[in-house]
Protein backbone atom coordinates (compact mmCIF):
# COMPACT_ATOMS: atom_id res chain seq x y z
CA UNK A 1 13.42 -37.74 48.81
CA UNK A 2 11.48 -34.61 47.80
CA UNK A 3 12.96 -31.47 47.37
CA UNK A 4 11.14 -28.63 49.50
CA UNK A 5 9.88 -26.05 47.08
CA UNK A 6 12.18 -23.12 47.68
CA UNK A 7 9.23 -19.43 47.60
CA UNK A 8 9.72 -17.17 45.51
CA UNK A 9 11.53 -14.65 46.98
CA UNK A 10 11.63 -11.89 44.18
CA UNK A 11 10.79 -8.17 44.67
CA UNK A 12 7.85 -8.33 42.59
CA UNK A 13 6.50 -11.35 44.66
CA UNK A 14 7.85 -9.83 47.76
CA UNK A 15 5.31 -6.68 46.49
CA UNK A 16 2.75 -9.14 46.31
CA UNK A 17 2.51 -10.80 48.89
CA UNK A 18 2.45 -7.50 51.26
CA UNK A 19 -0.34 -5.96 49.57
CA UNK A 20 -2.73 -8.97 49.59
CA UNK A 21 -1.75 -9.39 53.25
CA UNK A 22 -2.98 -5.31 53.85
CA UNK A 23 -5.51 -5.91 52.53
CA UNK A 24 -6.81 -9.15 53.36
CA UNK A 25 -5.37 -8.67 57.34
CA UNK A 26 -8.13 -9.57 59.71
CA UNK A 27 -6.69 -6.85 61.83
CA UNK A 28 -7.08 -4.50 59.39
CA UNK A 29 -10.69 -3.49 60.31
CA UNK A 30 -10.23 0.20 60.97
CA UNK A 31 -10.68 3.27 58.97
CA UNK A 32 -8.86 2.02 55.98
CA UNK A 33 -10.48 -1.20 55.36
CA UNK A 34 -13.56 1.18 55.39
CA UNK A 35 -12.24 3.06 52.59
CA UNK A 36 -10.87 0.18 50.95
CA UNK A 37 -14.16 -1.56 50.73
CA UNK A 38 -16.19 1.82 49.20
CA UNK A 39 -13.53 1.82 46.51
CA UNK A 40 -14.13 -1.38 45.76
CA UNK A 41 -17.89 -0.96 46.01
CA UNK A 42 -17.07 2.15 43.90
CA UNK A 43 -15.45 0.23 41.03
CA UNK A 44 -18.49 -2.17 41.13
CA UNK A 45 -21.28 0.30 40.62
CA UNK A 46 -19.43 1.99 37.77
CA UNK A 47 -19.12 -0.87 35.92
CA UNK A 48 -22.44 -2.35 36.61
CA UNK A 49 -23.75 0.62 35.40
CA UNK A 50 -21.72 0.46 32.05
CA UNK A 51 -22.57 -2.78 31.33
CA UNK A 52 -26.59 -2.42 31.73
CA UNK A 53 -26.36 1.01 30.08
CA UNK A 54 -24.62 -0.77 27.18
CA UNK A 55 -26.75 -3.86 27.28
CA UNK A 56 -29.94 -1.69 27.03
CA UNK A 57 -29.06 0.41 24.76
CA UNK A 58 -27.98 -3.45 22.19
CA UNK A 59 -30.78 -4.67 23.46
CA UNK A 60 -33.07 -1.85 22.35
CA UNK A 61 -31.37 -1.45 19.21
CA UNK A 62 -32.08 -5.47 18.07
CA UNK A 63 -35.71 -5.03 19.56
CA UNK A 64 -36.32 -2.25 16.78
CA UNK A 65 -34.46 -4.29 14.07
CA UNK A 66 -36.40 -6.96 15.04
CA UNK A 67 -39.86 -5.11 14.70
CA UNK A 68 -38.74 -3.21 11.19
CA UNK A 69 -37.77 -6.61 9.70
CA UNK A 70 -41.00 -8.36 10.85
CA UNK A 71 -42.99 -5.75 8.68
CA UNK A 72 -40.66 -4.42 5.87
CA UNK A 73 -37.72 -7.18 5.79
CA UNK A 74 -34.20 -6.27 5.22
CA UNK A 75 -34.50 -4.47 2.19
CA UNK A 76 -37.95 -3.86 -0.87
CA UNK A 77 -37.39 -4.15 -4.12
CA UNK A 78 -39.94 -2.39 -6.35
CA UNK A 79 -40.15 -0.07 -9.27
CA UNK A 80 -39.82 4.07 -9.79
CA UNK A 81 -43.31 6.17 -9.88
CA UNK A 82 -45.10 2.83 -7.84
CA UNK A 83 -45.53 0.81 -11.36
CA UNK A 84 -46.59 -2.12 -10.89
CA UNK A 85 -44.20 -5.22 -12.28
CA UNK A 86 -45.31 -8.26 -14.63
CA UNK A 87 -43.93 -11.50 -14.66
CA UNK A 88 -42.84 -12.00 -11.18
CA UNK A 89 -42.22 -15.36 -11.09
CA UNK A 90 -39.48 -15.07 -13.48
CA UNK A 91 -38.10 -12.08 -11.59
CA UNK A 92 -37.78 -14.04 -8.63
CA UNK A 93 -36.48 -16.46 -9.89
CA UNK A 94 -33.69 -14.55 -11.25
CA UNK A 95 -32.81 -13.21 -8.26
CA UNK A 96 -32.64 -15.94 -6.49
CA UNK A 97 -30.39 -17.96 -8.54
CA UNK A 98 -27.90 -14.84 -9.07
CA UNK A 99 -27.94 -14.19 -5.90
CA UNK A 100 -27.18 -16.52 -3.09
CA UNK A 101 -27.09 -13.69 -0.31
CA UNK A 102 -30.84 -13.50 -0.66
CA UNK A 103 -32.59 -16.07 1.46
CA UNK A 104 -36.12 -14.96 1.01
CA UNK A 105 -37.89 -13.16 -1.77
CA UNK A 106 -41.72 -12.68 -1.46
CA UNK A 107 -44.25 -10.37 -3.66
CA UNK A 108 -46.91 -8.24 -2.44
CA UNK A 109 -49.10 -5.52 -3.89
CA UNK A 110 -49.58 -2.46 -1.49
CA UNK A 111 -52.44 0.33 -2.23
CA UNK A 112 -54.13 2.68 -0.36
CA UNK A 113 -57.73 2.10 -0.02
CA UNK A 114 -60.63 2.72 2.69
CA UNK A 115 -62.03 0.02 5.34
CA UNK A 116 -65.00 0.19 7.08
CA UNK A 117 -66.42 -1.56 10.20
CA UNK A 118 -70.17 -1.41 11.51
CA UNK A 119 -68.58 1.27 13.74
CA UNK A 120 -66.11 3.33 12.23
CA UNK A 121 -64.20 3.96 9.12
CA UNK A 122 -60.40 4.77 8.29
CA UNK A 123 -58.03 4.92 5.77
CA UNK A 124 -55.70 1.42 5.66
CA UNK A 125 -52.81 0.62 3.09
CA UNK A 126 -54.10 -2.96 1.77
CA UNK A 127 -51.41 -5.45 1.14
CA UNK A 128 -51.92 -8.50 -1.01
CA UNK A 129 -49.10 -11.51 0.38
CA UNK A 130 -49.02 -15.09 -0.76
CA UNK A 131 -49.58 -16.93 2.02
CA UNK A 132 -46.96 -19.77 0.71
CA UNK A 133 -44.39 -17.00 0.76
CA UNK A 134 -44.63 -14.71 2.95
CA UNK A 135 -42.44 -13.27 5.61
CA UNK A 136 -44.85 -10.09 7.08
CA UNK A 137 -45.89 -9.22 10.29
CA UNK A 138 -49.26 -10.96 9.68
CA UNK A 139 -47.00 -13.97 9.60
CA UNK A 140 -44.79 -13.57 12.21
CA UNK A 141 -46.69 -11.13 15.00
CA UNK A 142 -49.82 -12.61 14.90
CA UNK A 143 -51.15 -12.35 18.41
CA UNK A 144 -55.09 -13.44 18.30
CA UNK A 145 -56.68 -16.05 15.44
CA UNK A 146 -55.00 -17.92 12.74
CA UNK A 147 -53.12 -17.24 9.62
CA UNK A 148 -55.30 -17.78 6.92
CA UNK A 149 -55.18 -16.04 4.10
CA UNK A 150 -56.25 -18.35 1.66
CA UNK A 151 -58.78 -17.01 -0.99
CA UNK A 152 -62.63 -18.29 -0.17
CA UNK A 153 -64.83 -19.67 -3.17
CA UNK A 154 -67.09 -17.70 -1.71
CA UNK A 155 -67.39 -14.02 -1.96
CA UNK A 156 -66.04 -12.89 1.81
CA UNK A 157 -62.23 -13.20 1.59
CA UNK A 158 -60.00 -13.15 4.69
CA UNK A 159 -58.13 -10.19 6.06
CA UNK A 160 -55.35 -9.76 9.33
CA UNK A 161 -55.30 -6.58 10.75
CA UNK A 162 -53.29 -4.64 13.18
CA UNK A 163 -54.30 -4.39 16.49
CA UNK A 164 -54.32 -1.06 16.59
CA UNK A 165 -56.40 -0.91 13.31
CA UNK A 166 -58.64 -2.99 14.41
CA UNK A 167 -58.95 -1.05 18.44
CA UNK A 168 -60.09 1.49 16.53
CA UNK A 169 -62.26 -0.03 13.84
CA UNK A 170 -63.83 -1.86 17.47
CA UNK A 171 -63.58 -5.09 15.00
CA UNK A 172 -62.37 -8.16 16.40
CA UNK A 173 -61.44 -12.00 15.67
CA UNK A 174 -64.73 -12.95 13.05
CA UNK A 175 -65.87 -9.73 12.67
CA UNK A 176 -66.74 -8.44 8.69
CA UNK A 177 -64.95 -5.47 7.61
CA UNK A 178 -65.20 -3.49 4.24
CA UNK A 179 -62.13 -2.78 1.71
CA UNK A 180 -62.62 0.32 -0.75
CA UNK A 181 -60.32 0.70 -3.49
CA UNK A 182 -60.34 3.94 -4.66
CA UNK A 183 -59.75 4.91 -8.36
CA UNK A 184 -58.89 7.52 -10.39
CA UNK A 185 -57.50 11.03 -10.36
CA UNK A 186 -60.47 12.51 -8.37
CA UNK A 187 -60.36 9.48 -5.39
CA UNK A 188 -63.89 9.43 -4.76
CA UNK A 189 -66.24 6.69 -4.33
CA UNK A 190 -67.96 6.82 -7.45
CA UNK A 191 -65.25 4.84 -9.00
CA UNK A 192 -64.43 2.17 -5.91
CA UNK A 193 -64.31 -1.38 -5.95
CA UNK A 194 -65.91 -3.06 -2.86
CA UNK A 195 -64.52 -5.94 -1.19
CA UNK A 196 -66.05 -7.55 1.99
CA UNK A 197 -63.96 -9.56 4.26
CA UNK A 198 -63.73 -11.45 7.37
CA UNK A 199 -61.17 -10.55 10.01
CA UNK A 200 -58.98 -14.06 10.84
CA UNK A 201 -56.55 -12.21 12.67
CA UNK A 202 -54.95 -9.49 14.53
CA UNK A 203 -50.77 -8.53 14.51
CA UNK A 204 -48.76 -6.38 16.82
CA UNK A 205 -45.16 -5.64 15.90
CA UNK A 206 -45.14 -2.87 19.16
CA UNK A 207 -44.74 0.19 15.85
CA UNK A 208 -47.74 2.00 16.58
CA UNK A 209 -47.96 3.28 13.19
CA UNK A 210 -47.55 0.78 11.43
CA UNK A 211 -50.24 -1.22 13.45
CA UNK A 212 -52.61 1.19 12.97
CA UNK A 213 -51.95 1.19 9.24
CA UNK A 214 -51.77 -1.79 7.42
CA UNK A 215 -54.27 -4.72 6.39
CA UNK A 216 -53.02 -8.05 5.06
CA UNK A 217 -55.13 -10.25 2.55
CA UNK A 218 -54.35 -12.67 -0.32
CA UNK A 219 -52.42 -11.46 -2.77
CA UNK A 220 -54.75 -12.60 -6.12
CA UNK A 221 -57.59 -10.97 -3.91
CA UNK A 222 -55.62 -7.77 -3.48
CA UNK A 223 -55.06 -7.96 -7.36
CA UNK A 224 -59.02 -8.27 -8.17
CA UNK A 225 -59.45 -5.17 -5.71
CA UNK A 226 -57.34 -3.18 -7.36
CA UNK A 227 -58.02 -4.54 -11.15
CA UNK A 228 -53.76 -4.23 -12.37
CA UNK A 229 -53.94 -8.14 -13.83
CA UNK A 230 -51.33 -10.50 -12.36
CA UNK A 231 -48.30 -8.09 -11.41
CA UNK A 232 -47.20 -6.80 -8.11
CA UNK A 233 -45.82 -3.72 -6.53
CA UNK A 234 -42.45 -5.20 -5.39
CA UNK A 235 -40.85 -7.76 -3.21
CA UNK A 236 -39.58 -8.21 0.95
CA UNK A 237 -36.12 -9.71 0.71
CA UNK A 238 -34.47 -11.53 3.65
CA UNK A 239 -30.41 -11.38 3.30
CA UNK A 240 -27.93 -13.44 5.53
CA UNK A 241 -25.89 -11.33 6.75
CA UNK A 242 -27.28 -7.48 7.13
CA UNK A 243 -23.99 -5.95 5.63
CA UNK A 244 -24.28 -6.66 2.58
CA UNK A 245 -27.19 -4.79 1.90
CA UNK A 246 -25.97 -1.68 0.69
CA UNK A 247 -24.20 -3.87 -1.85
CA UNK A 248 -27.12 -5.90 -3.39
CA UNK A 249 -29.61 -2.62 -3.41
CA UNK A 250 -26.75 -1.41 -5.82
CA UNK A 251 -26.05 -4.53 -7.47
CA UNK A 252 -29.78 -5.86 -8.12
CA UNK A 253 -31.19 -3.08 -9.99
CA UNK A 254 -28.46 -2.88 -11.80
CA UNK A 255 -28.95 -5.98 -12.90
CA UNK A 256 -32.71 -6.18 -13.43
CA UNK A 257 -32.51 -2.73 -15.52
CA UNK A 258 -35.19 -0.52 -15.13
CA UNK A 259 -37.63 0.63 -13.79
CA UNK A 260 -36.35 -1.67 -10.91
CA UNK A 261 -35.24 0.38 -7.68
CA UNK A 262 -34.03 -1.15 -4.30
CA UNK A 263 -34.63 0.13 -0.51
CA UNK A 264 -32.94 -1.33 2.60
CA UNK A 265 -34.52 -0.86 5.87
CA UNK A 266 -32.18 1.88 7.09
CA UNK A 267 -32.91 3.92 4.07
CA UNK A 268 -36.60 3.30 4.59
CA UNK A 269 -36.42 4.18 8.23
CA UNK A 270 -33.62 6.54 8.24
CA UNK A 271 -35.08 8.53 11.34
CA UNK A 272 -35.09 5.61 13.08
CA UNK A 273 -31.73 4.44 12.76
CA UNK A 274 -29.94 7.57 12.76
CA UNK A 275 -31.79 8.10 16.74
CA UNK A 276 -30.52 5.01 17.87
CA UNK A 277 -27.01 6.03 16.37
CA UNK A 278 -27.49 8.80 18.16
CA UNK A 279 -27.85 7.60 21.51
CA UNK A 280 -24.31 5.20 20.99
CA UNK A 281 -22.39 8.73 20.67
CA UNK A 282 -22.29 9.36 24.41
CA UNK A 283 -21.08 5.54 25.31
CA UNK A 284 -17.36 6.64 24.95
CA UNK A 285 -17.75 9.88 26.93
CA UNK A 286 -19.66 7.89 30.00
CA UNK A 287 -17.28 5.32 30.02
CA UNK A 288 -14.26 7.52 30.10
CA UNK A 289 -16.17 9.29 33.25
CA UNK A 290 -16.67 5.85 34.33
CA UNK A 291 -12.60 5.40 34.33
CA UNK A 292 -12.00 8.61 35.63
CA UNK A 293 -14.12 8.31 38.95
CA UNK A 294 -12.77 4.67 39.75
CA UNK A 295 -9.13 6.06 39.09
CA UNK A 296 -9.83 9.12 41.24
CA UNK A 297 -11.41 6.26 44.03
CA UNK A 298 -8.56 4.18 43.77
CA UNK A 299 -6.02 6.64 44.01
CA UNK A 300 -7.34 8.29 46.91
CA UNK A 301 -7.72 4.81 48.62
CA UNK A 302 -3.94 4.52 47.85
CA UNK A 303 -2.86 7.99 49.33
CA UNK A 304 -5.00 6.98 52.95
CA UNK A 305 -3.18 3.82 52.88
CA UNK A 306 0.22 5.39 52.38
CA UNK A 307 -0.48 7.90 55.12
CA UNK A 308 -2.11 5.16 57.31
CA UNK A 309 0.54 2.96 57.08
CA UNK A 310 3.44 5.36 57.51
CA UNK A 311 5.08 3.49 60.62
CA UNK A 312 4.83 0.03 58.66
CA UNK A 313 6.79 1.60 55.91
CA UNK A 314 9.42 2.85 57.48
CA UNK A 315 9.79 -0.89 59.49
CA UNK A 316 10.19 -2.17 55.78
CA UNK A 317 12.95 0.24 54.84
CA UNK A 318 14.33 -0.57 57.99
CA UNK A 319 14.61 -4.02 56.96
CA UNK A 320 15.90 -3.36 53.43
CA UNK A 321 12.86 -3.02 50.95
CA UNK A 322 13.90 -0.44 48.17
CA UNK A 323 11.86 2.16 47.24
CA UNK A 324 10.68 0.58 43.68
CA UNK A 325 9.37 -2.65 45.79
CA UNK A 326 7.34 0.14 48.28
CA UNK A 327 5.76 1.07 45.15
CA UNK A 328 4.82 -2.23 43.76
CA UNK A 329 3.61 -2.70 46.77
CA UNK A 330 0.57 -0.24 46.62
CA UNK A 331 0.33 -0.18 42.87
CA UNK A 332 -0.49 -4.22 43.67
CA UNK A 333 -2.81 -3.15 45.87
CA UNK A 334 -4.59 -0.69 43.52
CA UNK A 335 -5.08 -3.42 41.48
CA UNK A 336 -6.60 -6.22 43.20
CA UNK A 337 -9.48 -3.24 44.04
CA UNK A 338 -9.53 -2.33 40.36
CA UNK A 339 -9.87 -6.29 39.67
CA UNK A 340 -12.29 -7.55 42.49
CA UNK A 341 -14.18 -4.18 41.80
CA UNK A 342 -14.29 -4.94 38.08
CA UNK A 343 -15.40 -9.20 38.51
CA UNK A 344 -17.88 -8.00 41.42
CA UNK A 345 -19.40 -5.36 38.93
CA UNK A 346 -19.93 -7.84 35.77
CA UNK A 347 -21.60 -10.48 38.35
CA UNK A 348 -23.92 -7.70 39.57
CA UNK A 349 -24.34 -6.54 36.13
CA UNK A 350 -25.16 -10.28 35.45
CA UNK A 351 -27.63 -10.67 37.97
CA UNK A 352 -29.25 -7.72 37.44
CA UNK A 353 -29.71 -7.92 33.05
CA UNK A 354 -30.79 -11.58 33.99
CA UNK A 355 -33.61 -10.64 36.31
């Protein structure tokens, strides 16, 4: 024969048990469960609105990463006065086998020059990539044409532009551009090399600047443009894990000797980075107001309940119920609205970051 469970008759469950019954009383329909319900609705809001706030502000944060990466990877690796470095290959190589934190290591050559459509002329920063390694945004925000910067046999070579470069060049998807390479100390184009190209394709990494800035062709063509032989101006590295990088921009030159000088991205765009920074300082001060209103809510909900429900109290210490079980009693209450307020406000936060 069973045993009948025998309830738990403790003060704490005793506490309990009365404030889930005031506030989940069908009869209790009046001016309190009014009050009851806005603090709950209260506690909701305020942490709905944490969670989006916070969840932008991430979210905005990884969207810039994202977009710096895509054009100038997680950290350069050049040399001092913009020399231009021999042997490569070998350097790579080095790198690569010394350093297993470095996932990808690809040249370029990057010079200023002068492009020219049939409408319009501006000043560009040409950078030679090889198209077997390369991890730009002509690569990897390529929104119109195809990646093809293989070198032609014959003399019109192939060139990706940005697309705001190219809005304002008015060149589009097969048009034929022209690359100056200035030389010299005077920059004038008595001493430029000519290159004539045909636009494959068109990036956007959402960096206005940058868009409107850059041109990507093959790296032996940007080499013949710019006669320096087979050398390069540096290299876009790829790392595993981001932290490390103040680390191996110390440890790699180091290494390499000089004139070999390392960048990461948040030295390269300090502005940046230190903006977004900025905007994380005020999370602790919002979410401490956050707390404060929602205890202020809460505690005034408690106070109307207390006054509300004088006569009920005094039944219960008619009956017996101490003092310390009174107060367990609304304290329990206070926080099954601080709890149902807090799971309501993630779902809604949810929903809403979802949509």
């Amino acid at each position: 024969m069973k045993r009948r469970r025998t309830p738990d008759r403790s003060p704490t469950a005793v506490a309990r048990f009365i404030a889930f019954r005031h506030l989940a009383s069908r009869h209790n329909r009046g001016f309190i469960s009014l009050i009851t319900v806005i603090a709950i609705v209260g506690v909701t809001l305020g942490v709905a609105s944490l969670i989006i706030t916070l969840s932008i502000l991430d979210g905005f944060e990884r969207t810039i990463r994202e977009n710096v990466v895509s054009f100038t990877a997680h950290m350069e690796l050049f040399a001092f006065q913009n020399q231009v470095l021999p042997e490569y290959e070998s350097t790579r190589r080095t790198v690569m086998e010394r350093y297993p934190e470095v996932v990808e290591m690809a040249p370029y050559l990057a010079r200023e020059g002068m492009i020219r459509s049939a409408s319009s002329i501006d000043g560009v920063l040409i950078k030679g990539v090889d198209p077997t390694n390369d991890i730009s945004a002509a690569r990897k925000r390529l929104v119109l044409g195809t990646y093809d910067l293989k070198e032609t046999d014959q003399g019109i070579q192939h060139i990706i532009l940005g697309r705001r470069l190219a809005d304002k060049l008015h060149a589009e998807v097969g048009g034929r551009v022209l690359l100056y390479s200035l030389g010299g100390a005077s920059l004038t184009l008595s001493q430029s090399r000519v290159l004539q190209a045909q636009v494959v394709g068109i990036y956007e990494t959402g960096m206005a600047d940058y868009d409107g800035s850059v041109a990507y062709v093959n790296l032996q063509t940007a080499q013949r443009l710019f006669q320096v032989g087979r050398t390069v101006s540096g290299f876009d590295m790829l790392v595993a894990d981001t932290d490390s990088l103040e680390s191996l921009a110390r440890r790699i030159p180091e290494d390499l000797g000089y004139p070999y000088y390392a960048r990461t991205m948040y030295e390269m765009y300090r502005n940046l980075f230190t903006w977004i920074d900025l905007q994380k300082k005020p999370v602790p001060i919002i979410l401490g107001l956050i707390i404060i209103v929602a205890t202020f809510n809460i505690v005034g909900t408690l106070l109307m309940m207390v006054m509300e429900k004088s006569r009920q109290i005094g039944t219960l210490r008619t009956l017996g119920i101490e003092r310390k079980v009174l107060s367990r009693i609304f304290l329990n209450q206070g926080a099954l609205i601080g709890i149902t307020g807090t799971l309501l406000g993630n779902l809604l936060a949810l929903i809403i970051c979802w949509l």
